[in-house]
PDB file of N, CA and C in Angstrom:
ATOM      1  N   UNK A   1     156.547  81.994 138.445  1.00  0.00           N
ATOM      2  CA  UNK A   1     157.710  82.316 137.638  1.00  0.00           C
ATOM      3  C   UNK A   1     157.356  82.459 136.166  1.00  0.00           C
ATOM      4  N   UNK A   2     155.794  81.320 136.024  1.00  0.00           N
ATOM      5  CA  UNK A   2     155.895  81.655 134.100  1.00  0.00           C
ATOM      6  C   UNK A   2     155.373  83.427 134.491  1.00  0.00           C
ATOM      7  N   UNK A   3     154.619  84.058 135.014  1.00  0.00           N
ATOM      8  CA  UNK A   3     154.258  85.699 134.928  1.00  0.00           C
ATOM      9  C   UNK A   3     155.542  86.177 134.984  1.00  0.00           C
ATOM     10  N   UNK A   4     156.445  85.832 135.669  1.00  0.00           N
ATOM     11  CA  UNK A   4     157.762  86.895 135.397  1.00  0.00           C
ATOM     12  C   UNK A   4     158.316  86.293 134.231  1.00  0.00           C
ATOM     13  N   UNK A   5     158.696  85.695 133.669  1.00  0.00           N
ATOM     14  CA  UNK A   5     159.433  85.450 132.161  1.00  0.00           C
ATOM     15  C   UNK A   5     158.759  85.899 131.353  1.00  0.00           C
ATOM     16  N   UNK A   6     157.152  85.836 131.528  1.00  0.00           N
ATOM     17  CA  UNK A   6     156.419  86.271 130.494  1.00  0.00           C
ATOM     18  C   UNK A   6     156.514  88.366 130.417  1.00  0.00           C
ATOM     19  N   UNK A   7     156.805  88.482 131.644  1.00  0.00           N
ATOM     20  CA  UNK A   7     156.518  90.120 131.777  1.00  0.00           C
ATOM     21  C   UNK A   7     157.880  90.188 131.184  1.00  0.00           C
ATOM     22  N   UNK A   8     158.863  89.271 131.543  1.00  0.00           N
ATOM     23  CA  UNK A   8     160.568  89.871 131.272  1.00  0.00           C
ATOM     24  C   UNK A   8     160.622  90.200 128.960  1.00  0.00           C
ATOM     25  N   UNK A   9     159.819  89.248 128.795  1.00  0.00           N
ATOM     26  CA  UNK A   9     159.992  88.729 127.581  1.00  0.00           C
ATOM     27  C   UNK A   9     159.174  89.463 126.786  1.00  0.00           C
ATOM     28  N   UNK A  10     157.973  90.273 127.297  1.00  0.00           N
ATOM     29  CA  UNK A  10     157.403  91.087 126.799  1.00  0.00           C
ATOM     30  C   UNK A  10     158.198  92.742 126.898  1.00  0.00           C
ATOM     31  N   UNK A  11     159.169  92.934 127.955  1.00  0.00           N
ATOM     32  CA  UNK A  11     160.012  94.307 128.223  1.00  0.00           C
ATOM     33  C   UNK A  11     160.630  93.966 127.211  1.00  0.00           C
ATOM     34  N   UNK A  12     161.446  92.896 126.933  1.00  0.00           N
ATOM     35  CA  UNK A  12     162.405  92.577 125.666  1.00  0.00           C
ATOM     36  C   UNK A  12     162.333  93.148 124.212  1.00  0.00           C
ATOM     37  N   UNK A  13     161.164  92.555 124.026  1.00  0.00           N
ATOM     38  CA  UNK A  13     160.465  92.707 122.818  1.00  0.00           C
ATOM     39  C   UNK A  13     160.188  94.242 122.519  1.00  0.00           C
ATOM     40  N   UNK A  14     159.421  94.371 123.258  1.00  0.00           N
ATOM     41  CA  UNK A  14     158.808  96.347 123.350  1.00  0.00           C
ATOM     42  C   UNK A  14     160.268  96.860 123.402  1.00  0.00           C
ATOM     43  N   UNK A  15     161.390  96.534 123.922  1.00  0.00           N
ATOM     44  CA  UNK A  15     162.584  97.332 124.097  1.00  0.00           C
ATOM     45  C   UNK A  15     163.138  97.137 122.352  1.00  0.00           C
ATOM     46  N   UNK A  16     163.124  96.239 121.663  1.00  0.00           N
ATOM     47  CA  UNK A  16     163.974  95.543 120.298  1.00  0.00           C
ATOM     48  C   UNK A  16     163.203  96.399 119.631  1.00  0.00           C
ATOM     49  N   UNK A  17     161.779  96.340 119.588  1.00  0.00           N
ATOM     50  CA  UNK A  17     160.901  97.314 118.588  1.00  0.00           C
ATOM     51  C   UNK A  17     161.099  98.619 118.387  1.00  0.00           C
ATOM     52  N   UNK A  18     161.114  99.171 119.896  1.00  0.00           N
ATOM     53  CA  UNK A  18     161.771 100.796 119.909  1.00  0.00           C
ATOM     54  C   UNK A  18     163.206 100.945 119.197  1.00  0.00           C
ATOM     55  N   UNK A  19     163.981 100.082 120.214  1.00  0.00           N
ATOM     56  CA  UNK A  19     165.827 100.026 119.185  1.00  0.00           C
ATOM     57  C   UNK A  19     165.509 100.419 117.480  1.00  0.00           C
ATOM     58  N   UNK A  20     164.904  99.791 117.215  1.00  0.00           N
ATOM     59  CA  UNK A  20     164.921  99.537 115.737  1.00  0.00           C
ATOM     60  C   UNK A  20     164.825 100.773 115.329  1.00  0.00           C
ATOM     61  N   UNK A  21     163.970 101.919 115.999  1.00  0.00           N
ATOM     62  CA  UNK A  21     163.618 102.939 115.261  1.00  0.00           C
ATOM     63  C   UNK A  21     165.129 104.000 115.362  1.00  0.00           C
ATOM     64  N   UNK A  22     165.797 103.383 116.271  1.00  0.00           N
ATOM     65  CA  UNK A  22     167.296 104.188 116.259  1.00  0.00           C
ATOM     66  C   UNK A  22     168.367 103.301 115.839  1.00  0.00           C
ATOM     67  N   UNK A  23     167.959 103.202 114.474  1.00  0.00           N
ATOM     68  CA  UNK A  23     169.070 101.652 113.714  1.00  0.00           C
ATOM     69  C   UNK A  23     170.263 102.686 113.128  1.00  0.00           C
ATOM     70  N   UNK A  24     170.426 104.292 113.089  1.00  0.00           N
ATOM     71  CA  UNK A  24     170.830 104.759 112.327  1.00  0.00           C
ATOM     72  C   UNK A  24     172.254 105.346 113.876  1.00  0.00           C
ATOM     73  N   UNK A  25     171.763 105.551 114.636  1.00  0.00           N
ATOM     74  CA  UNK A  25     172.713 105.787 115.868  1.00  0.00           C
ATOM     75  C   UNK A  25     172.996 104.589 116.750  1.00  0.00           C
ATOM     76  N   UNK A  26     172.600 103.413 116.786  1.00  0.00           N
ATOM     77  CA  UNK A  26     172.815 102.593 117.443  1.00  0.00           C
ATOM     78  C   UNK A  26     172.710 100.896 117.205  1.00  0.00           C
ATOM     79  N   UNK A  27     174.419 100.375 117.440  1.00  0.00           N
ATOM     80  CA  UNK A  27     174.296  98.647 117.014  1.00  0.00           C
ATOM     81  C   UNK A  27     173.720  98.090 118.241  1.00  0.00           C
ATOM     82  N   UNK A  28     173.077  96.944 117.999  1.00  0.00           N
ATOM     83  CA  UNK A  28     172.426  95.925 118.623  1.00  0.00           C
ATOM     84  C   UNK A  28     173.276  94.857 118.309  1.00  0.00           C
ATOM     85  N   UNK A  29     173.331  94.181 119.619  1.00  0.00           N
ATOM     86  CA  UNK A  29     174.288  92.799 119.479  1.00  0.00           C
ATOM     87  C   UNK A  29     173.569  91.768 120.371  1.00  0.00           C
ATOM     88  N   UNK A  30     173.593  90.334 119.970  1.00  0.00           N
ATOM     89  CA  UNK A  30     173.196  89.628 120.636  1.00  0.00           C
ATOM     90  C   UNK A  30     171.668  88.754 119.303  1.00  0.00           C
ATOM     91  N   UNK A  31     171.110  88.270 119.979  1.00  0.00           N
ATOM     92  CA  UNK A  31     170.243  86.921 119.059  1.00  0.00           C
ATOM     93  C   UNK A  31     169.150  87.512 118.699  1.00  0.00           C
ATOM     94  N   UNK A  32     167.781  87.491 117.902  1.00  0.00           N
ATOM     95  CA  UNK A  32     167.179  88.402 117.351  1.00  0.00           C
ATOM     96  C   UNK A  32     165.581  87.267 117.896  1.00  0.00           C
ATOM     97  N   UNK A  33     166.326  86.482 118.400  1.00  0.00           N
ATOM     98  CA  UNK A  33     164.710  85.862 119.158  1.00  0.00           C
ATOM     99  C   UNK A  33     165.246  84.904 120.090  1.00  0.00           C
ATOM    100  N   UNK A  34     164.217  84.728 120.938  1.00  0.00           N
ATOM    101  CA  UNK A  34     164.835  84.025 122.233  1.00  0.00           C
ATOM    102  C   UNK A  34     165.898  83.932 123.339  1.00  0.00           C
ATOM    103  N   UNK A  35     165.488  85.930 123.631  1.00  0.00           N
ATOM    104  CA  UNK A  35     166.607  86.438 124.128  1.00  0.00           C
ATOM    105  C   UNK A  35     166.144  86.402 126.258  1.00  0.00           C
ATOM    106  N   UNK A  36     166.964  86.298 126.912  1.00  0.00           N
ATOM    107  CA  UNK A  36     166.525  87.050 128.003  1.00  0.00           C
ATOM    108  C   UNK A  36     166.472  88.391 128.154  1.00  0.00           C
ATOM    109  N   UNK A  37     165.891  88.646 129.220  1.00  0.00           N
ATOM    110  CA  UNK A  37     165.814  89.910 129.201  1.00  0.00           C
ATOM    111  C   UNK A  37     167.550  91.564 129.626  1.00  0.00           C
ATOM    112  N   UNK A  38     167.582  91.173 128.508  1.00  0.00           N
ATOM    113  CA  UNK A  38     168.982  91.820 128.219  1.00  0.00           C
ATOM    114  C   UNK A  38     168.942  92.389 126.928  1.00  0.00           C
ATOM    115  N   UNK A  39     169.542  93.611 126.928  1.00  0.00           N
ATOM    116  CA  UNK A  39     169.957  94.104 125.645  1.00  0.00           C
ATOM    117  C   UNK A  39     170.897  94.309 125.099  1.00  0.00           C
ATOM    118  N   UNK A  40     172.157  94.476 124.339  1.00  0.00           N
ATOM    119  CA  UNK A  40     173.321  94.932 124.375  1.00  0.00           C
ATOM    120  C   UNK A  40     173.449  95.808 122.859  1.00  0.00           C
ATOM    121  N   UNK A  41     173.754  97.098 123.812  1.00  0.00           N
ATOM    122  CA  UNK A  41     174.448  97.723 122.242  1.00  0.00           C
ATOM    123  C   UNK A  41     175.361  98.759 122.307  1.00  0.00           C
ATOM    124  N   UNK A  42     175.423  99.229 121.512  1.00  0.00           N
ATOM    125  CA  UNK A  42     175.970 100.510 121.171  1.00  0.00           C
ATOM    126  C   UNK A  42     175.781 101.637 121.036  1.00  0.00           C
ATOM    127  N   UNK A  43     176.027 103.187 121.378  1.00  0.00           N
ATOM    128  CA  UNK A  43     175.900 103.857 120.589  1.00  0.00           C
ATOM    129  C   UNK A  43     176.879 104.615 119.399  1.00  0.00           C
ATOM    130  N   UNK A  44     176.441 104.510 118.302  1.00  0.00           N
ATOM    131  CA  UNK A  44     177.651 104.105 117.240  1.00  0.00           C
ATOM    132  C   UNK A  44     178.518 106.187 117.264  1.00  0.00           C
ATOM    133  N   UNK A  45     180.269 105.497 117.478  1.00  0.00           N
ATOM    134  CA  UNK A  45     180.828 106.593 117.228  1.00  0.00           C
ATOM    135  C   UNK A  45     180.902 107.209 119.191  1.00  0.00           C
ATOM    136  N   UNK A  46     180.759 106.230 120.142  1.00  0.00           N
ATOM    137  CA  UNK A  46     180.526 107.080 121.596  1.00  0.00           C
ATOM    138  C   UNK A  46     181.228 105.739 122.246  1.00  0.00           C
ATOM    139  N   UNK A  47     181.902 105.547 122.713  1.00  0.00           N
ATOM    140  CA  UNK A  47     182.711 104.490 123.828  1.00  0.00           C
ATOM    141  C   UNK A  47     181.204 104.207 124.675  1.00  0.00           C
ATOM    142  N   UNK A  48     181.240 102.543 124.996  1.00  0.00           N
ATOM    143  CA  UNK A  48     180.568 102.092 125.950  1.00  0.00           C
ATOM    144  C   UNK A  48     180.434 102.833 127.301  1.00  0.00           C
ATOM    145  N   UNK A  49     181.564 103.126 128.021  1.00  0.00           N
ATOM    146  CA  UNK A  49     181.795 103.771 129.337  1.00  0.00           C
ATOM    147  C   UNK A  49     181.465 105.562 128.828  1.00  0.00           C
ATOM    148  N   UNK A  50     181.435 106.245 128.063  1.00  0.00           N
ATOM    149  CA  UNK A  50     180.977 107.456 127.871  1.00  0.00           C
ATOM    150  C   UNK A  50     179.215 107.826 128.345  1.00  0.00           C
ATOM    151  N   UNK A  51     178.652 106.720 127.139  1.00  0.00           N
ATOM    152  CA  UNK A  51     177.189 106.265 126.656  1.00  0.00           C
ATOM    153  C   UNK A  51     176.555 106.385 128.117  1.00  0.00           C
ATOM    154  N   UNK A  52     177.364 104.745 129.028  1.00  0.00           N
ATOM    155  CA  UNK A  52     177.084 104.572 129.971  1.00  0.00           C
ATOM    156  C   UNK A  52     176.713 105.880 131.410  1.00  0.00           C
ATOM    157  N   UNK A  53     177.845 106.985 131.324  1.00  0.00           N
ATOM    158  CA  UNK A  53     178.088 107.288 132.141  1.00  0.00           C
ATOM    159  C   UNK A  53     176.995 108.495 131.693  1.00  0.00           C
ATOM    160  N   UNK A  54     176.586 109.251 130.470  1.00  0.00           N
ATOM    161  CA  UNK A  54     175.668 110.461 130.510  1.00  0.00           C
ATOM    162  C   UNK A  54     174.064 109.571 130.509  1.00  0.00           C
ATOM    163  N   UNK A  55     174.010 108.104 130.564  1.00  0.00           N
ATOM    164  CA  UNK A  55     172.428 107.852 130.636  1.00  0.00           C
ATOM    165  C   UNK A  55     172.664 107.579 132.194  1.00  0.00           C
ATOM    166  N   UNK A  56     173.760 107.729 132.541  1.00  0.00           N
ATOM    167  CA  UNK A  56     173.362 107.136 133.935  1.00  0.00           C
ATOM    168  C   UNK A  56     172.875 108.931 134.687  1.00  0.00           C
ATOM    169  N   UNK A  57     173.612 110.361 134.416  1.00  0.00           N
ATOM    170  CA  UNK A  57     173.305 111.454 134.213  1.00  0.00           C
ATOM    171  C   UNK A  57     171.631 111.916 134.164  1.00  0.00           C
ATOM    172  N   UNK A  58     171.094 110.769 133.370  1.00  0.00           N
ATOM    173  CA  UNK A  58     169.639 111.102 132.922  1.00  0.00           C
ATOM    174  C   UNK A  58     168.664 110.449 133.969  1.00  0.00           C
ATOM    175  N   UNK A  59     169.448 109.213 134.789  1.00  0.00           N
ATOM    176  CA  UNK A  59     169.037 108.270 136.247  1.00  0.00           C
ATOM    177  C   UNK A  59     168.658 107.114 135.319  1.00  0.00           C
ATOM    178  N   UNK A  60     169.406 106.680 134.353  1.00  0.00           N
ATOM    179  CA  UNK A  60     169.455 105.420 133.976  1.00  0.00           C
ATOM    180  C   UNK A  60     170.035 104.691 134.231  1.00  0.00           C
ATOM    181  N   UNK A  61     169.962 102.887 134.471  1.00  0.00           N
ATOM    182  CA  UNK A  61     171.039 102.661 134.737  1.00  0.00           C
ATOM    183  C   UNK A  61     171.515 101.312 133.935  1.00  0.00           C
ATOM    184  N   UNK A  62     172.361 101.542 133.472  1.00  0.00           N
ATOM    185  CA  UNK A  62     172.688 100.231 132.390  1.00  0.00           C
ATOM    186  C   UNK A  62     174.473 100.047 132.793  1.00  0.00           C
ATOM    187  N   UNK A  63     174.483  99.098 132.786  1.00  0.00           N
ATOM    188  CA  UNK A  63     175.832  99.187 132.373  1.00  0.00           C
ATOM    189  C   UNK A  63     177.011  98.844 131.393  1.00  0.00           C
ATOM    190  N   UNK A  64     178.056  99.214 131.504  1.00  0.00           N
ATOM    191  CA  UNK A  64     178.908  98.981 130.524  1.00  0.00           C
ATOM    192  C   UNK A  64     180.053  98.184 130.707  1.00  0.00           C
ATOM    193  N   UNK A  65     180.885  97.539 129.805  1.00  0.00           N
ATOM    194  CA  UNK A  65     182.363  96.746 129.501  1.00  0.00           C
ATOM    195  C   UNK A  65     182.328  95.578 128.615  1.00  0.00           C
ATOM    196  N   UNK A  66     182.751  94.350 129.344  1.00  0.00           N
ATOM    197  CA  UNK A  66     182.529  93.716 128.466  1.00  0.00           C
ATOM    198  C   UNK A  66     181.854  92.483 129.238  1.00  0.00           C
ATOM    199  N   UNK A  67     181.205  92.791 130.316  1.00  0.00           N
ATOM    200  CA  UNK A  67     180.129  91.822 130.613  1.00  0.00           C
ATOM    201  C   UNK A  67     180.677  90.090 130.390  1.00  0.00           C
ATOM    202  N   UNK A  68     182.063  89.850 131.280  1.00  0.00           N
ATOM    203  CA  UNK A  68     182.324  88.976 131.632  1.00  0.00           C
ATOM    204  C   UNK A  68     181.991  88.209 130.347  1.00  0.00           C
ATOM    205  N   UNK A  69     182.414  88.471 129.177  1.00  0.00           N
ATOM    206  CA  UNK A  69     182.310  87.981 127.569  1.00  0.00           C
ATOM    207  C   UNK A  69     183.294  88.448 126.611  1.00  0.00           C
ATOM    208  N   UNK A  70     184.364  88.448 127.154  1.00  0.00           N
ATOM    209  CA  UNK A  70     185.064  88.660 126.271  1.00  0.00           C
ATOM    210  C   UNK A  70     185.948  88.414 125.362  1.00  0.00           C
ATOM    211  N   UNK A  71     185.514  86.876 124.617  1.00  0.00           N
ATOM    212  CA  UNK A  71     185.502  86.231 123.721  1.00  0.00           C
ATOM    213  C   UNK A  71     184.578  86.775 122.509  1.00  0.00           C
ATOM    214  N   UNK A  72     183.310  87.457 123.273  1.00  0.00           N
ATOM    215  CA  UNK A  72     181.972  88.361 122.432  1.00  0.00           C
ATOM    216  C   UNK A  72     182.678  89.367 121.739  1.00  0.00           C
ATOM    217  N   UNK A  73     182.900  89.586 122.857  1.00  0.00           N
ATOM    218  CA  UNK A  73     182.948  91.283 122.812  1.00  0.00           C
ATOM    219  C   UNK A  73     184.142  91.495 121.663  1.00  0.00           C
ATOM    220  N   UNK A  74     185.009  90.581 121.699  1.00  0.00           N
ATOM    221  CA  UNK A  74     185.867  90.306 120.373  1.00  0.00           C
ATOM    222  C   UNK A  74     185.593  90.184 118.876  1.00  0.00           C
ATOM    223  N   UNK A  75     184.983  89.187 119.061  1.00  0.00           N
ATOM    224  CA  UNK A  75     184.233  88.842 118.392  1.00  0.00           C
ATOM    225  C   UNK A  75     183.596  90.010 116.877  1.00  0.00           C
ATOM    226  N   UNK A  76     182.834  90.659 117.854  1.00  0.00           N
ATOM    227  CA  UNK A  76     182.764  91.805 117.295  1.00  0.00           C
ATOM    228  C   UNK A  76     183.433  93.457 117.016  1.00  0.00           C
ATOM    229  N   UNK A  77     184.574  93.290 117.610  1.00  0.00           N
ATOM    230  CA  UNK A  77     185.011  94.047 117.376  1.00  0.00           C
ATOM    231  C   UNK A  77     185.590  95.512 117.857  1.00  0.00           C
ATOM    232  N   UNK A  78     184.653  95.422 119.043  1.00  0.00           N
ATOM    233  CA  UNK A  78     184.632  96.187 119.942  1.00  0.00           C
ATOM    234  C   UNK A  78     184.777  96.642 121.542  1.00  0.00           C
ATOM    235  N   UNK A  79     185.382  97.270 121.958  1.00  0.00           N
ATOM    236  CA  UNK A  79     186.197  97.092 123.099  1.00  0.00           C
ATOM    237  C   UNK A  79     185.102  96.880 124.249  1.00  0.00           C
ATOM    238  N   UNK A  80     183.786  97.704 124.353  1.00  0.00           N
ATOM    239  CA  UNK A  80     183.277  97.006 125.610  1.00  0.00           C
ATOM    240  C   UNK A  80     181.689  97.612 124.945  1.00  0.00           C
ATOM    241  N   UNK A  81     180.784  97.246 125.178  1.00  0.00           N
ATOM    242  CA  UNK A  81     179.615  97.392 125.012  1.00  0.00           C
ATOM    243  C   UNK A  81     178.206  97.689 126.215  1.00  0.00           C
ATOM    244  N   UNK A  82     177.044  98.751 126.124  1.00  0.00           N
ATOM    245  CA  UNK A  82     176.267  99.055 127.220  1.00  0.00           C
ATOM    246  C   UNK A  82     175.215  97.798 127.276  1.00  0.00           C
ATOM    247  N   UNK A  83     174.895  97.648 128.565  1.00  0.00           N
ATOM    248  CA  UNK A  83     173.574  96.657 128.640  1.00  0.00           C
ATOM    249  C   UNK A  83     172.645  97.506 129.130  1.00  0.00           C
ATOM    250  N   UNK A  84     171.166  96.756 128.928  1.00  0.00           N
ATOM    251  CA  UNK A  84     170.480  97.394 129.512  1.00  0.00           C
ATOM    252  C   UNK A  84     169.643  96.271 129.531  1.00  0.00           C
ATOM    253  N   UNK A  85     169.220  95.627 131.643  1.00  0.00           N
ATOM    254  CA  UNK A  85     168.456  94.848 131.509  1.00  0.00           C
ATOM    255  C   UNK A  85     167.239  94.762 132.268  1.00  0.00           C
ATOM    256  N   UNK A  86     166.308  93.959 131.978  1.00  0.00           N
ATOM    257  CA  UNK A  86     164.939  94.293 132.231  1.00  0.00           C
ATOM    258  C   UNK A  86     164.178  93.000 133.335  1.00  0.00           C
ATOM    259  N   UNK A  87     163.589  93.604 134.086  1.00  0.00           N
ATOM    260  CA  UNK A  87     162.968  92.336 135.082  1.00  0.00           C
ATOM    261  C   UNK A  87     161.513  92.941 135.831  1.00  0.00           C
ATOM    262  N   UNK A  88     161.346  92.348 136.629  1.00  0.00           N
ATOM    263  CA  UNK A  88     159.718  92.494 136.921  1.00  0.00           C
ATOM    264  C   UNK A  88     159.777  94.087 137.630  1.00  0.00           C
ATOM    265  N   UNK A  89     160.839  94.561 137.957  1.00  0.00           N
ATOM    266  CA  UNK A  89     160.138  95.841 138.722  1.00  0.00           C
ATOM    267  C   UNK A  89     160.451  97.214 137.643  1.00  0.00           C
ATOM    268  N   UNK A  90     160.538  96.958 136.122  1.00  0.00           N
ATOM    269  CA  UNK A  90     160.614  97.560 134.930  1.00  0.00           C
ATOM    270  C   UNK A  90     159.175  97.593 134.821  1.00  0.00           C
ATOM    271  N   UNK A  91     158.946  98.954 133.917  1.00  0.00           N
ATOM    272  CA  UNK A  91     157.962  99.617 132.862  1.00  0.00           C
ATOM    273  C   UNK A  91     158.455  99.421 131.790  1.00  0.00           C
ATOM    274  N   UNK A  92     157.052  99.404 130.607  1.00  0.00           N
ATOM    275  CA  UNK A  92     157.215 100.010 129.496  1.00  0.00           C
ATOM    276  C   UNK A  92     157.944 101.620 129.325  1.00  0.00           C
ATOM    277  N   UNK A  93     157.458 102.251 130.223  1.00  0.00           N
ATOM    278  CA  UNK A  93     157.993 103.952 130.499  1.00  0.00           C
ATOM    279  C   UNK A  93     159.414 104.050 130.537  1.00  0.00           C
ATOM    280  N   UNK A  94     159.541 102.595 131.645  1.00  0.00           N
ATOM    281  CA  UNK A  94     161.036 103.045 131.571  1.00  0.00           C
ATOM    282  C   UNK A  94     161.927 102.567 130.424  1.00  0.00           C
ATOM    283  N   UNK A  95     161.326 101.732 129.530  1.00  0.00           N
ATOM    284  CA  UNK A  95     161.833 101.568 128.447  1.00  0.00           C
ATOM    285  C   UNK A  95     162.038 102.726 127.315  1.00  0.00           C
ATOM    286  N   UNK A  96     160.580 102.928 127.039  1.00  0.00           N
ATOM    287  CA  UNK A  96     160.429 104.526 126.264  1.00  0.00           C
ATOM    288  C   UNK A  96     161.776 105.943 126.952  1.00  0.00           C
ATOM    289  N   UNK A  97     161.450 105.563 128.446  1.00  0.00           N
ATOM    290  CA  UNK A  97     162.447 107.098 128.632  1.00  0.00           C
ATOM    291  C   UNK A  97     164.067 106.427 127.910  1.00  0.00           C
ATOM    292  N   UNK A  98     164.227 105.777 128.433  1.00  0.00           N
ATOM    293  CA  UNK A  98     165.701 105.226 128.096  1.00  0.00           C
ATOM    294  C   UNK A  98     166.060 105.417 126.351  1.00  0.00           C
ATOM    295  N   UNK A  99     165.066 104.999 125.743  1.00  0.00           N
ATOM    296  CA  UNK A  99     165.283 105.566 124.069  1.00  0.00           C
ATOM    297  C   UNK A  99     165.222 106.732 123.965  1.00  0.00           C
ATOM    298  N   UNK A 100     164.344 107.439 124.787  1.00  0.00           N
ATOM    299  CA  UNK A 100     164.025 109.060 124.500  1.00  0.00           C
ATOM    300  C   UNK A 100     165.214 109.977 124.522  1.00  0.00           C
ATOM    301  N   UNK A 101     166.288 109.068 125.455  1.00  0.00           N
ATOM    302  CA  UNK A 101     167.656 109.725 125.648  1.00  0.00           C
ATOM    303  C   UNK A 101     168.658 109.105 125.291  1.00  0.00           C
ATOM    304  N   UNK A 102     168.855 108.142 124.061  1.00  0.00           N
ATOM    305  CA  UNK A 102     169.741 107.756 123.448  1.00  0.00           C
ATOM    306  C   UNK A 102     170.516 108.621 122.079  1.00  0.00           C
ATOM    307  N   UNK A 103     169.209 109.093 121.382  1.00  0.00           N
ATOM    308  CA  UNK A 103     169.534 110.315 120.802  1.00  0.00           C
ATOM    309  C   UNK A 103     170.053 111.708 121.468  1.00  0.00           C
ATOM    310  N   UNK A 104     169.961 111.842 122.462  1.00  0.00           N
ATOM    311  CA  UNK A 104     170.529 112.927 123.619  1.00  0.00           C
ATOM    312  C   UNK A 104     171.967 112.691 123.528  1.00  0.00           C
ATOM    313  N   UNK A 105     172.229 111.262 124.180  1.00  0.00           N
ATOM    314  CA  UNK A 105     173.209 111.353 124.482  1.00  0.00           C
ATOM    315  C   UNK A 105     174.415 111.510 122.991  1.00  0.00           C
ATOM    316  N   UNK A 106     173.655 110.281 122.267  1.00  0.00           N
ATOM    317  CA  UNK A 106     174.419 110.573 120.310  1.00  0.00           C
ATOM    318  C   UNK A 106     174.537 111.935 120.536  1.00  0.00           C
ATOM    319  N   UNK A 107     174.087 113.150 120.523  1.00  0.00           N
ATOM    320  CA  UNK A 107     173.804 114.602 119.859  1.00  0.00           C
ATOM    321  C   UNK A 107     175.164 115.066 120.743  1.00  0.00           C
ATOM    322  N   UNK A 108     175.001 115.055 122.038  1.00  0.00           N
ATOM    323  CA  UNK A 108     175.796 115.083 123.250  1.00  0.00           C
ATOM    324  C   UNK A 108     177.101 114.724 123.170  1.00  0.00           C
ATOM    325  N   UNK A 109     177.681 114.097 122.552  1.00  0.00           N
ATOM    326  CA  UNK A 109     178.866 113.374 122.890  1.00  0.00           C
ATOM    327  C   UNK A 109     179.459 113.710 121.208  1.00  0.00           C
ATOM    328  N   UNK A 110     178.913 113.328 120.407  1.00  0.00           N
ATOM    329  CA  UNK A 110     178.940 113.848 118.885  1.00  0.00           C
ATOM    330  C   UNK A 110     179.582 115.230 119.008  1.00  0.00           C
ATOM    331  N   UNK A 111     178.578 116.446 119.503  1.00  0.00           N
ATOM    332  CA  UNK A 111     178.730 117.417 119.705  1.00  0.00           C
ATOM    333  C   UNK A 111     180.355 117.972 120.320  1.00  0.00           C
ATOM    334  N   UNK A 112     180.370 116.896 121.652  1.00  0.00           N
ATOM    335  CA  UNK A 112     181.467 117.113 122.570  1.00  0.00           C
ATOM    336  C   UNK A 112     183.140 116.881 121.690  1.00  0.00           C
ATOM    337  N   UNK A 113     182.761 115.940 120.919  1.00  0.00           N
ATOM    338  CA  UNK A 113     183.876 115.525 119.641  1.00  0.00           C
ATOM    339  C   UNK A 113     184.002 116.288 118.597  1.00  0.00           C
ATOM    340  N   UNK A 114     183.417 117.676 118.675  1.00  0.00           N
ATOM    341  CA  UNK A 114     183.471 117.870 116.954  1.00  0.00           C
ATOM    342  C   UNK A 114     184.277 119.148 117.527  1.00  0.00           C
TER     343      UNK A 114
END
């Protein structure tokens, strides 16, 4: 079990590092160390269930609402938020593809609104 926490905790990390480089389309919510392997965010200006539904389009699969937290999800402000979580039968790849199409979907849905 320590090789799977350790693999989960290393997807985590490699996943927070990539996020970062899309700080300008997308909030991150949740603790900034000593996380499980979970992500939660946003893409800013696109409903959770939208986000959700064109990465799932791309064969991603995350999901969306408010993740049985919705005291959180208050909290901040916002009606429901995407997860995306990570465990031993995850890649790095599949981390990378999943960012590769977060800007897709921003452009996508942006687009669909204007």
């Amino acid at each position: 079990m320590v090789n799977v926490r350790r693999h989960e905790e290393d997807l985590t990390n490699y996943a927070l590092a990539k996020f970062k480089k899309l700080k300008n389309i997308v909030t991150l919510y949740g603790p900034t160390t000593h996380r499980a392997g979970i992500i939660t965010f946003n893409v800013n200006g696109i409903h959770a269930h939208d986000a959700a539904q064109v990465l799932d389009e791309y064969g991603i699969c995350v999901r969306s609402g408010q993740h049985c937290a919705t005291p959180a999800i208050t909290r901040f402000g916002v009606p429901a938020m995407v997860r995306a979580s990570f465990y031993i039968y995850n890649t790095k790849s599949d981390i990378d593809y999943l960012i590769s199409k977060i800007p897709e979907v921003y452009d996508r849905l942006h687009r669909d609104n204007s």
